[in-house]
Protein backbone atom coordinates (compact mmCIF):
# COMPACT_ATOMS: atom_id res chain seq x y z
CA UNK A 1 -90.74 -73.42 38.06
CA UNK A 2 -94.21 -73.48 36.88
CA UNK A 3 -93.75 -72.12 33.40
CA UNK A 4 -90.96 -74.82 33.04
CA UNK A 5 -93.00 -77.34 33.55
CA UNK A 6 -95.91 -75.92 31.16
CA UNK A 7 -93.47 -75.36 28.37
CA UNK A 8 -92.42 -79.19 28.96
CA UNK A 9 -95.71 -80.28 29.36
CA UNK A 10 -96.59 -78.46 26.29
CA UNK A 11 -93.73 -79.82 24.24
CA UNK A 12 -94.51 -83.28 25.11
CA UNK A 13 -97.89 -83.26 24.11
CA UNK A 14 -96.91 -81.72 21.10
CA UNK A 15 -94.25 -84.10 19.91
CA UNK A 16 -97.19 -87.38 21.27
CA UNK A 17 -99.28 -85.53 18.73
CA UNK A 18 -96.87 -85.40 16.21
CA UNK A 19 -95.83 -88.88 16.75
CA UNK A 20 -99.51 -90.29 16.55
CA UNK A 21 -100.12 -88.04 13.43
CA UNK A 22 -97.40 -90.04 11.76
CA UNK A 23 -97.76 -93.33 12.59
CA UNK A 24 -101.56 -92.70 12.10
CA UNK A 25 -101.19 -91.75 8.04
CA UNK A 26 -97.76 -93.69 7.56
CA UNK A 27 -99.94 -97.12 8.72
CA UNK A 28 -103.11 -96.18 5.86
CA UNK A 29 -100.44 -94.71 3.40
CA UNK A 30 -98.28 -98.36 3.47
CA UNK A 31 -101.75 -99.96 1.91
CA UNK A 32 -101.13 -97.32 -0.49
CA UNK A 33 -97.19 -98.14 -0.77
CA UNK A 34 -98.35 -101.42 -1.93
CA UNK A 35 -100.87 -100.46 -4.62
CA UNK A 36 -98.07 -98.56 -6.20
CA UNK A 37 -95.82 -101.17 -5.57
CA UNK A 38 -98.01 -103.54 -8.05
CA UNK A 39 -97.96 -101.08 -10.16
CA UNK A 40 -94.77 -99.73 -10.60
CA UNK A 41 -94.01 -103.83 -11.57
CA UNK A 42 -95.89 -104.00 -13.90
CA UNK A 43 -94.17 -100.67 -15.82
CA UNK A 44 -91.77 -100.89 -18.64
CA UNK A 45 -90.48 -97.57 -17.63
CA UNK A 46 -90.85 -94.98 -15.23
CA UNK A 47 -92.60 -92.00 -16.54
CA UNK A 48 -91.71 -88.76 -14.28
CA UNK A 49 -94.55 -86.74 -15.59
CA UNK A 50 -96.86 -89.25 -14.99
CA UNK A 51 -95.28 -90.03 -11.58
CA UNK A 52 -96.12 -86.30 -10.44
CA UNK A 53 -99.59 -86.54 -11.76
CA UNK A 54 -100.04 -89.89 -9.37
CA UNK A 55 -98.78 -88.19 -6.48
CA UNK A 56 -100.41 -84.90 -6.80
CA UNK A 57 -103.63 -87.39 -6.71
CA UNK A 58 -102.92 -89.09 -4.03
CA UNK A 59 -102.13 -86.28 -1.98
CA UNK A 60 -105.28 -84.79 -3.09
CA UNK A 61 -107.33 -87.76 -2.20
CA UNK A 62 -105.99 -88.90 1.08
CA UNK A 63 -106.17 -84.81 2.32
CA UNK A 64 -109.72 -84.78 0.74
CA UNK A 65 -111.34 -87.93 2.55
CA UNK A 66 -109.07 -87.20 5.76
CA UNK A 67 -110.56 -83.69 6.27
CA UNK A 68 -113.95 -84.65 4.79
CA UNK A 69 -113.95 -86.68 7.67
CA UNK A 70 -112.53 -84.34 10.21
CA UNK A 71 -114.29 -81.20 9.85
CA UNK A 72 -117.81 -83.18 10.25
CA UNK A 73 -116.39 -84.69 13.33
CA UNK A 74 -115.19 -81.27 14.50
CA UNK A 75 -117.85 -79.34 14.04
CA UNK A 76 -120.17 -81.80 15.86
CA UNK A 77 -117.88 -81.10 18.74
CA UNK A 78 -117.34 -78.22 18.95
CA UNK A 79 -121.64 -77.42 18.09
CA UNK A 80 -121.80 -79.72 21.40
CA UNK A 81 -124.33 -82.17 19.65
CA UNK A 82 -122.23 -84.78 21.02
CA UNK A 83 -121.48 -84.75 25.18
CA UNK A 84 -118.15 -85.79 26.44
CA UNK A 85 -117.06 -86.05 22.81
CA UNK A 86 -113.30 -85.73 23.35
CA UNK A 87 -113.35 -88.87 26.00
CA UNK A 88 -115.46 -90.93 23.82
CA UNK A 89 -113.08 -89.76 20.47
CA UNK A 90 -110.48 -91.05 22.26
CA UNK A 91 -112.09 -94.56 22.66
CA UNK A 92 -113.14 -94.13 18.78
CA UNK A 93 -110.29 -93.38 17.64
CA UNK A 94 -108.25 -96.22 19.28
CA UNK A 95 -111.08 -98.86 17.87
CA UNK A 96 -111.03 -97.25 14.72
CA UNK A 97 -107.36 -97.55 14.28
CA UNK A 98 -107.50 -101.37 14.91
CA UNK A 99 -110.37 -101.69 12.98
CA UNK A 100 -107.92 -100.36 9.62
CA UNK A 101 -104.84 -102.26 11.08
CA UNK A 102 -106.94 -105.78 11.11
CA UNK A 103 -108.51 -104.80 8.09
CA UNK A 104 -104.93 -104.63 6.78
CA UNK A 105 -103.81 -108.02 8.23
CA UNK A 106 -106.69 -109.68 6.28
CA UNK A 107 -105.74 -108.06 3.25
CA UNK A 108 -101.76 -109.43 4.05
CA UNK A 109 -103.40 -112.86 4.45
CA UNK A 110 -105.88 -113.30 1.85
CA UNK A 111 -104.19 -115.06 -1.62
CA UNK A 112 -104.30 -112.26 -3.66
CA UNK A 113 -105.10 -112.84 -7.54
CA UNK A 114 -102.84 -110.40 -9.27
CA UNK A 115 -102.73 -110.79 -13.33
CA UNK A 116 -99.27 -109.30 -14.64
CA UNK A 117 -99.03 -107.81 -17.99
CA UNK A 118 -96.37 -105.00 -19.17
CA UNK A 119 -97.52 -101.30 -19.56
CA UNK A 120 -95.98 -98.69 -20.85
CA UNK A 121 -97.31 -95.94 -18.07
CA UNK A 122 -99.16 -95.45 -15.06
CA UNK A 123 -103.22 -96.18 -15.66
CA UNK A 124 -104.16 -93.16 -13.58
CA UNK A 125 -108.14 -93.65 -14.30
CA UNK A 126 -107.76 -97.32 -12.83
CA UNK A 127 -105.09 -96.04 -10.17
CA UNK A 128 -107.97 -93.27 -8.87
CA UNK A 129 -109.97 -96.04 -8.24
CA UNK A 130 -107.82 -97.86 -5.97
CA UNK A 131 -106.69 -95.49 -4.28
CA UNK A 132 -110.64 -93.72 -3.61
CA UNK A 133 -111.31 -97.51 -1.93
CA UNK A 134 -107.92 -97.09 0.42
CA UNK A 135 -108.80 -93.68 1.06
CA UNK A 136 -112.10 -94.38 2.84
CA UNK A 137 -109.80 -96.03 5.51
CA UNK A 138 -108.23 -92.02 5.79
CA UNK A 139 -111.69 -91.01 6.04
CA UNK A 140 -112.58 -93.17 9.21
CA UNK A 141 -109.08 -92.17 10.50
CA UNK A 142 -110.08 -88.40 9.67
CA UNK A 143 -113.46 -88.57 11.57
CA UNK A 144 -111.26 -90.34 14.52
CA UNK A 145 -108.81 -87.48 14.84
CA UNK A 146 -111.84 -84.73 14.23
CA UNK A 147 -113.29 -86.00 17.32
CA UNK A 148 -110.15 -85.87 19.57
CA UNK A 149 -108.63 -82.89 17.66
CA UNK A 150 -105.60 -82.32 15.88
CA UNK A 151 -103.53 -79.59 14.88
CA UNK A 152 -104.87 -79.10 10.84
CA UNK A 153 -101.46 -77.50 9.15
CA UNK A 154 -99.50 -80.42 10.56
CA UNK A 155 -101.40 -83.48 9.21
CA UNK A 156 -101.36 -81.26 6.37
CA UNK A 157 -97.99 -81.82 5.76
CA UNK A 158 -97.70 -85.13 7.06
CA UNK A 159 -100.14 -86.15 4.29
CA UNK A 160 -98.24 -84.44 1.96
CA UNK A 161 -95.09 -85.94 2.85
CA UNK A 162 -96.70 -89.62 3.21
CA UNK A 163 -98.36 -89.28 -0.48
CA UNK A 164 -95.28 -88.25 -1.57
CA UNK A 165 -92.85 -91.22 -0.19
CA UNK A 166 -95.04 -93.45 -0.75
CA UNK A 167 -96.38 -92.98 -4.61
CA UNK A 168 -92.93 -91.99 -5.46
CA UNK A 169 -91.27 -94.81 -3.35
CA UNK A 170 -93.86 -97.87 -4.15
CA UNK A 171 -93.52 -97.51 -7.88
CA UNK A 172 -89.59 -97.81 -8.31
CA UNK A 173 -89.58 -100.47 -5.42
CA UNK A 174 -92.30 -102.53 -7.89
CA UNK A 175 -90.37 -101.55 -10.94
CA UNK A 176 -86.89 -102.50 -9.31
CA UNK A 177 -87.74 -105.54 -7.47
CA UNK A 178 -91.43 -106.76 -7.93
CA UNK A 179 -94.38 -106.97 -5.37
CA UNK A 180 -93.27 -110.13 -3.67
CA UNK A 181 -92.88 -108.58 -0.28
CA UNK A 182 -96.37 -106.21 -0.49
CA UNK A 183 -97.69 -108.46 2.56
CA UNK A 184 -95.07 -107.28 4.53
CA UNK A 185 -96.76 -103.67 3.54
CA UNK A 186 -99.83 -104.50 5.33
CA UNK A 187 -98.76 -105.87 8.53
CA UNK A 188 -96.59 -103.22 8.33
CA UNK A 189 -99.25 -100.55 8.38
CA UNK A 190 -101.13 -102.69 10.74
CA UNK A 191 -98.38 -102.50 13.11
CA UNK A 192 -97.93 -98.37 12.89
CA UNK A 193 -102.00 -98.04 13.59
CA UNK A 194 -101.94 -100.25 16.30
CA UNK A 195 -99.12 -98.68 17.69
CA UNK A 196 -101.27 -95.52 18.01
CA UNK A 197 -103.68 -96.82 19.21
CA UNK A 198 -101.77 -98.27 22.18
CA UNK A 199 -100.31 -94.62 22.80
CA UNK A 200 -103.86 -92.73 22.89
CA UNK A 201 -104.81 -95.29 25.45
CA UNK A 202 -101.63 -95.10 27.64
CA UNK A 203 -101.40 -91.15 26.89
CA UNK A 204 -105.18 -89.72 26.32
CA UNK A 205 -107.26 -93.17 28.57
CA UNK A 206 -105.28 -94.12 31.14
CA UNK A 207 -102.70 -91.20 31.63
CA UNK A 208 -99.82 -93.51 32.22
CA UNK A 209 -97.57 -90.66 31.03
């Protein structure tokens, strides 16, 4: 019946939206992964207070420059300063996206000079720092997503979760094991936005499916 077919249509284009929220933050948050991953080698031992702080930041700084981004993309929408916005987001977005994953390939490829010394806890002034220049990568992806729209509470929460895993996850991986396989962290996340970007031009472009 018609209303079958809505409520399938409707839960497909929610779980595409879903899936391209994920991959979208999961690719910029694996440049993040790898900061932390640096890091956490470079730690005597693992502070949990500390570790709290640097995710509480990280959430706070990805969700600040992502809907920074977003709301001044949205609101020129929706204002109707920009024509056809939605079709030309789409094309954005998907340049955008490889923009940040080739960005992120460059970054797995170029010799890295990386001087290790011992600390005994997170620098959280110098760790802002690094994590302000990722986040201008969540800023473009923001503006991307503002244009095309997204549902707000659930990248919300994606972000959340993301910061999260990866803070949390990077810095015992580096403490455990070392940063030796952080290039596999950027292809990685290179990977994951390209991948989205392949779906919004199947999905939102070409309307293979």
């Amino acid at each position: 019946s018609y209303t079958e077919l809505w409520l399938l249509d409707t839960v497909w284009e929610a779980a595409m939206n879903l899936l391209e929220n994920i991959l979208i933050v999961a690719g910029i948050s694996l440049d993040i992964f790898a900061a932390m991953e640096i890091e956490g080698a470079m730690l005597a031992v693992v502070k949990r207070k500390t570790l709290i702080i640097a995710c509480a930041l990280v959430a706070l700084l990805q969700m600040i420059f992502y809907f920074a981004g977003y709301f001044v993309c949205y609101h020129l929408v929706k204002s109707g300063i920009l024509e056809r916005a939605q079709e030309w987001g789409y094309i954005i977005s998907i340049i955008v996206f490889t923009a940040i994953g080739i960005k992120l390939l460059v970054k797995g490829l170029k010799k890295e000079l990386i001087h290790e010394r011992r600390q005994d806890d997170l620098n959280v002034r110098k760790y802002v720092g690094i994590i302000t220049v990722t986040s201008f990568c969540t800023l473009a992806a923001g503006c991307a997503c503002g244009l095309v729209g997204v549902t707000v509470w659930v990248m919300l929460l994606v972000i959340l979760i993301c910061s999260v895993l990866v803070t949390v996850g990077g810095v015992y991986a580096g403490y455990h094991f070392g940063f030796d396989n952080k290039l596999y962290l950027y292809y990685g996340g290179a990977v994951l936005l390209w991948i989205a970007g392949v779906e919004i031009l199947l999905r939102a472009v070409l309307h293979w499916f």
